[in-house]
Structure formats: structure tokens, C-alpha cells
N, C-alpha and C. Protein backbone atom coordinates (compact mmCIF):
# COMPACT_ATOMS: atom_id res chain seq x y z
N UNK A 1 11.55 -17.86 7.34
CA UNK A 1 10.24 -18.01 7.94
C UNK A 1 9.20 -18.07 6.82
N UNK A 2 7.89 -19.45 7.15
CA UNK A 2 7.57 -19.07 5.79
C UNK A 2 6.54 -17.79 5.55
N UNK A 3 6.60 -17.31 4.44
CA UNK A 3 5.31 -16.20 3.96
C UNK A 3 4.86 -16.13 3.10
N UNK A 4 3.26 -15.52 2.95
CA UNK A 4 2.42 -15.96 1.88
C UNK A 4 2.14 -14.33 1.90
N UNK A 5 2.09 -13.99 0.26
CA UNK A 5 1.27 -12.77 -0.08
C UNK A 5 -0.18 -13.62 -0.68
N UNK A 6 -1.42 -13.10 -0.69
CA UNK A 6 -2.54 -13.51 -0.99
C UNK A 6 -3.33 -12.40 -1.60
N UNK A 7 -3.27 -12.28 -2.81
CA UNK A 7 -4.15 -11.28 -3.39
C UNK A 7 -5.70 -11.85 -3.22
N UNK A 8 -6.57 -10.96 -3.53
CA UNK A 8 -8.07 -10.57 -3.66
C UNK A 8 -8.49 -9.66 -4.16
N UNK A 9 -9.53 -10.81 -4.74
CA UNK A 9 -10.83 -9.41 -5.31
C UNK A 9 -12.04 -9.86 -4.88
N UNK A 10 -12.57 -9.20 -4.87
CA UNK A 10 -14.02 -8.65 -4.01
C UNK A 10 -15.32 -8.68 -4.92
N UNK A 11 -16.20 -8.54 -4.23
CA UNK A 11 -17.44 -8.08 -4.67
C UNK A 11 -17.15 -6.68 -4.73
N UNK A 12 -17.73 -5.64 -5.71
CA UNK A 12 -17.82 -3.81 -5.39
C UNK A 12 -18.37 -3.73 -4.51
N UNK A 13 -17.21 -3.17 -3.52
CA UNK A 13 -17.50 -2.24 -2.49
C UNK A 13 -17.81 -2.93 -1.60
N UNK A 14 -17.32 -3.96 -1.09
CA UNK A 14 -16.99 -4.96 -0.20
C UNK A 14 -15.60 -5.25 0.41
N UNK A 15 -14.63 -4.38 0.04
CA UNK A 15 -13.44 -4.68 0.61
C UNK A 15 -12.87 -4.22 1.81
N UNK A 16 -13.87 -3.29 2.38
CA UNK A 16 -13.67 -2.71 3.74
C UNK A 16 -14.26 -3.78 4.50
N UNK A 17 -15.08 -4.42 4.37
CA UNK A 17 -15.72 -5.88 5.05
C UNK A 17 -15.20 -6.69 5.48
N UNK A 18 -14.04 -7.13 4.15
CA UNK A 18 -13.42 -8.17 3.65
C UNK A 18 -12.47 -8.19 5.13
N UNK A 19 -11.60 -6.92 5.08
CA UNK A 19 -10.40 -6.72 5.87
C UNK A 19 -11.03 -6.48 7.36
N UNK A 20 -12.19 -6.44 7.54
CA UNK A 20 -12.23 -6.61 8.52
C UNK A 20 -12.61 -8.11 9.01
N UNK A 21 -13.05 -9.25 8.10
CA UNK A 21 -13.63 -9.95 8.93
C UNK A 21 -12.13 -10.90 8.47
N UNK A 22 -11.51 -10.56 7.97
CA UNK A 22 -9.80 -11.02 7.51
C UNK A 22 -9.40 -11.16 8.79
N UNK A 23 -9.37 -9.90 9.53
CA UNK A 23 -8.38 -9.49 10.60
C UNK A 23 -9.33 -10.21 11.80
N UNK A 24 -10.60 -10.32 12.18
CA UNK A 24 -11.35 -11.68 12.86
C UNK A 24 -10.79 -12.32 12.99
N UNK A 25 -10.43 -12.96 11.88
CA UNK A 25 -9.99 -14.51 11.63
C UNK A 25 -8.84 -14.94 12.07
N UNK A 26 -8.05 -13.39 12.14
CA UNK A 26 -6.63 -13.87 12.18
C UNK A 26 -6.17 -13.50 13.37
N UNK A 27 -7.50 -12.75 14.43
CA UNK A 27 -6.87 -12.73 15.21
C UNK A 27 -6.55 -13.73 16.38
N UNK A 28 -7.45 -14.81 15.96
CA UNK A 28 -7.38 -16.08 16.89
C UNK A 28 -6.15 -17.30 16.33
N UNK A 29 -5.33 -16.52 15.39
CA UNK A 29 -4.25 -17.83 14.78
C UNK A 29 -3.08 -17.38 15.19
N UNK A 30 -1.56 -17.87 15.19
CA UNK A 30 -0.68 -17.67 16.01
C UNK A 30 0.42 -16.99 14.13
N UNK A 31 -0.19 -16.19 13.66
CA UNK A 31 0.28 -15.81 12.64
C UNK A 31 0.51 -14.33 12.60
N UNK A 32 1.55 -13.79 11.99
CA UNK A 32 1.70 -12.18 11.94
C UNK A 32 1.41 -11.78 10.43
N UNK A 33 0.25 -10.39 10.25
CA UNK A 33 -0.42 -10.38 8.97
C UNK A 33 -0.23 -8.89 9.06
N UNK A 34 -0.30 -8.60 7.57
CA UNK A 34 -0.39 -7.37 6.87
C UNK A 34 -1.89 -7.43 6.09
N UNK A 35 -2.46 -6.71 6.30
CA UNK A 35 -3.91 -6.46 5.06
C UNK A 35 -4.06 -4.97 4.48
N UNK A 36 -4.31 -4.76 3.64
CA UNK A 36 -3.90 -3.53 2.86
C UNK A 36 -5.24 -3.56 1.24
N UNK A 37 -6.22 -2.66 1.59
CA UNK A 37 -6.46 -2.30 0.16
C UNK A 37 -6.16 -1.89 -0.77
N UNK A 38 -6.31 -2.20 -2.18
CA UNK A 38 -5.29 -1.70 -3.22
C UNK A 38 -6.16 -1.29 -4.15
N UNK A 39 -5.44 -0.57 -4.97
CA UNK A 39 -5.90 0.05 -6.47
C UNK A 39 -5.11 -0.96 -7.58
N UNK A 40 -6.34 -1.37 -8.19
CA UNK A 40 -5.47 -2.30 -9.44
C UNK A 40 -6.40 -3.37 -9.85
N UNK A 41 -5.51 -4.47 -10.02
CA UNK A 41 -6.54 -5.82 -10.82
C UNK A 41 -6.89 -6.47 -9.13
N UNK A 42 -6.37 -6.30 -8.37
CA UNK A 42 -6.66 -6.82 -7.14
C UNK A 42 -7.21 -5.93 -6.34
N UNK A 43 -8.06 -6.32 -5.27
CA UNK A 43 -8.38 -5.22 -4.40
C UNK A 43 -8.50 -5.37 -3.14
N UNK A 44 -7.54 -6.39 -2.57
CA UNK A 44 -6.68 -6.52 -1.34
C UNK A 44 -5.30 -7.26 -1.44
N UNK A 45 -4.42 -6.92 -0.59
CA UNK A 45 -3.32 -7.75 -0.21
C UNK A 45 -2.79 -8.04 1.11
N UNK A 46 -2.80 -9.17 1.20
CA UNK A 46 -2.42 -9.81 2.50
C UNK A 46 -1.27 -10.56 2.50
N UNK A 47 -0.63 -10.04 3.75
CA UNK A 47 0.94 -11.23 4.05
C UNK A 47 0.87 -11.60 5.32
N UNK A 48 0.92 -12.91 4.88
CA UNK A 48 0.87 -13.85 6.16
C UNK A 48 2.15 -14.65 6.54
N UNK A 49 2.72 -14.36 7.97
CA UNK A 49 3.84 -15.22 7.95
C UNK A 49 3.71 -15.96 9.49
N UNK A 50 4.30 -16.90 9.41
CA UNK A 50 4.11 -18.27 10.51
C UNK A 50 5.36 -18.71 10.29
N UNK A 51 5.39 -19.63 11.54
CA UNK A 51 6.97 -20.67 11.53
C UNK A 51 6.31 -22.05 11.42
N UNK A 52 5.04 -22.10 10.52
CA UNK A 52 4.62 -23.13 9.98
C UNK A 52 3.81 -23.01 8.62
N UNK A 53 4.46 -23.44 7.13
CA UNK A 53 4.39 -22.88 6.12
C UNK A 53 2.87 -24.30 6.32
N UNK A 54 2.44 -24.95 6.19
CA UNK A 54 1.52 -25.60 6.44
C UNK A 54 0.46 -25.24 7.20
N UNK A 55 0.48 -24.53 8.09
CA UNK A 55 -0.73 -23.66 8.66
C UNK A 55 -0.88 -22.52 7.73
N UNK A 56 -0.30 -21.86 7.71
CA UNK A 56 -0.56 -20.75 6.62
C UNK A 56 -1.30 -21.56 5.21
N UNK A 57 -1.12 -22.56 4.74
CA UNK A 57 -1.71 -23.07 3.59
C UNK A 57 -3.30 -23.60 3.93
N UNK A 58 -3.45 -23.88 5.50
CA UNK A 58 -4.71 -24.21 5.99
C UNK A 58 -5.57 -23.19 6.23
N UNK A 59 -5.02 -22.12 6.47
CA UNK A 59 -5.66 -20.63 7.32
C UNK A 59 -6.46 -20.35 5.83
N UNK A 60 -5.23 -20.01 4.55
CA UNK A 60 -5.10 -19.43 3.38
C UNK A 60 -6.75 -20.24 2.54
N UNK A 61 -6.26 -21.71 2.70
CA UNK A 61 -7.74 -22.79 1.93
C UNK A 61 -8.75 -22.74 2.47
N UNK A 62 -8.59 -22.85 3.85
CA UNK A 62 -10.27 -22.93 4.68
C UNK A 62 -11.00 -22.23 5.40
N UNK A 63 -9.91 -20.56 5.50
CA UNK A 63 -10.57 -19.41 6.30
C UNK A 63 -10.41 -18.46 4.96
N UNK A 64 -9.45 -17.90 4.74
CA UNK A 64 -9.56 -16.53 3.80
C UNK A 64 -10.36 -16.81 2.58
N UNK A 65 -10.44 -17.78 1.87
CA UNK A 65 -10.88 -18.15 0.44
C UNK A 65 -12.33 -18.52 0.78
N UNK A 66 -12.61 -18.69 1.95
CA UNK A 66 -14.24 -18.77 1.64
C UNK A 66 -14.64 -17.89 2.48
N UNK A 67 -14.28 -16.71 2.90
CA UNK A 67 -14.93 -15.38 3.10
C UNK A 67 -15.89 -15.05 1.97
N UNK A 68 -16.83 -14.91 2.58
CA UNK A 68 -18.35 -14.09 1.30
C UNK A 68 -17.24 -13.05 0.91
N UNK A 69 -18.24 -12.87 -0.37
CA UNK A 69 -17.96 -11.46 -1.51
C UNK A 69 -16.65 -11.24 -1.67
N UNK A 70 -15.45 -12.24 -1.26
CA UNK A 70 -14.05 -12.42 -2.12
C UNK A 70 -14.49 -13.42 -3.67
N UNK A 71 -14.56 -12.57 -4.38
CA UNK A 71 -15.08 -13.86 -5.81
C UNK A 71 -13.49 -14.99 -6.14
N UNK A 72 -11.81 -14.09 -6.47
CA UNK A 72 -11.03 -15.30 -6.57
C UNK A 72 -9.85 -14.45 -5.35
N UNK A 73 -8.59 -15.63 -5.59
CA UNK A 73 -7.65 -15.23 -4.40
C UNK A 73 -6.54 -16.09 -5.77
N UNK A 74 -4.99 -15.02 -5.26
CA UNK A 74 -4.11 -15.34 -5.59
C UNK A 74 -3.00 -15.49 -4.72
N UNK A 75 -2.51 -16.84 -4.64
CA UNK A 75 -1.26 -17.39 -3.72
C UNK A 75 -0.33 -16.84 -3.96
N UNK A 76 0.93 -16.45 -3.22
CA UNK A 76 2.36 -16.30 -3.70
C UNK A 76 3.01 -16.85 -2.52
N UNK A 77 3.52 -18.24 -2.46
CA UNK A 77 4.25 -18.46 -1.42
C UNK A 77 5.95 -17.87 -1.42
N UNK A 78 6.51 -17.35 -0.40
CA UNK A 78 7.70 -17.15 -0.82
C UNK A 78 8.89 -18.22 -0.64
N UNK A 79 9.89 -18.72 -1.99
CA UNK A 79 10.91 -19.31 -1.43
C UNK A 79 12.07 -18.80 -0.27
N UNK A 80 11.71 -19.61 1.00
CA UNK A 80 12.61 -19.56 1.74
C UNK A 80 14.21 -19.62 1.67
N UNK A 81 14.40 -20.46 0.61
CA UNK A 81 15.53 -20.09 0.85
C UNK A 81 16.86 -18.80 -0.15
N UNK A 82 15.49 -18.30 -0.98
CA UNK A 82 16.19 -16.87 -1.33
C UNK A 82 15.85 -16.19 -0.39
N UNK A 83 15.54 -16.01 0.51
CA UNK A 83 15.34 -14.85 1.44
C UNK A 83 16.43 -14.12 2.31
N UNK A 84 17.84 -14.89 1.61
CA UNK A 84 19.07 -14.27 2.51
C UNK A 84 19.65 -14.36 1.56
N UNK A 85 19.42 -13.99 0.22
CA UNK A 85 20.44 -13.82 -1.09
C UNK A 85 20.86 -12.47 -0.93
């Protein structure tokens, strides 16, 4: 199935915002998500998975990445077909 981890960073002290207007967004798409604040070089993580690796790349470009006060975002798509190694 495909899945995307999506790092973020924020504006300071904007990441309680972030995840919420994340989880908005996602709650009108036919996708199952994880959002999670973190300690580190990033300061969210999100996993997004769909049985359409192409929606997830649309959700990922034209909803999460232009949320205000996310300054960059990092992709990790996962290969499907290690996922049963």
C-alpha cells in the first residue's frame, strides 16, 4: 500500500497549529494519517497511506506544503515492494 512519511518544520511555535489544520485537511481525503510532533531537525512527522500513491503525491504538493508557517517539508515515499522482505 503506498506510504509517505513527510517531515516539517515550522515557524517557532507554530506546530500545534500546523497539526491541527494538517488533520482539517485530511479529514475530508480518503487517506489514513499519523501526525506527531517531534524533537529534532524536524518538528513534525506525518504518515500518509492510500491505495493511491498518486493522491498522496497531490494531497502532499497542494495541501500540506502550502500550509502557512511550515517554512520546508521532506518526502519519503516508501518502496512498495520491500515492504514484505
Amino acid at each position: 500500500m503506498p506510504t509517505a512519511y513527510v517531515l516539517l518544520n515550522s515557524d517557532l511555535g507554530s506546530d500545534e497549529s500546523i497539526i491541527s489544520e494538517v488533520k482539517q485537511i485530511l479529514a475530508d481525503e480518503s487517506v489514513t494519517y499519523e501526525v506527531q510532533g517531534v524533537y529534532g531537525v524536524y518538528d513534525i512527522v506525518l504518515k500518509l497511506t492510500s491505495d493511491d500513491a498518486e493522491k498522496l503525491r497531490a494531497i502532499i504538493t497542494n495541501k500540506i506544503r502550502k500550509i502557512g508557517k511550515v517554512q520546508s517539508t521532506l518526502t519519503m515515499m516508501v518502496i512498495e515492494e520491500q515492504e514484505n522482505l
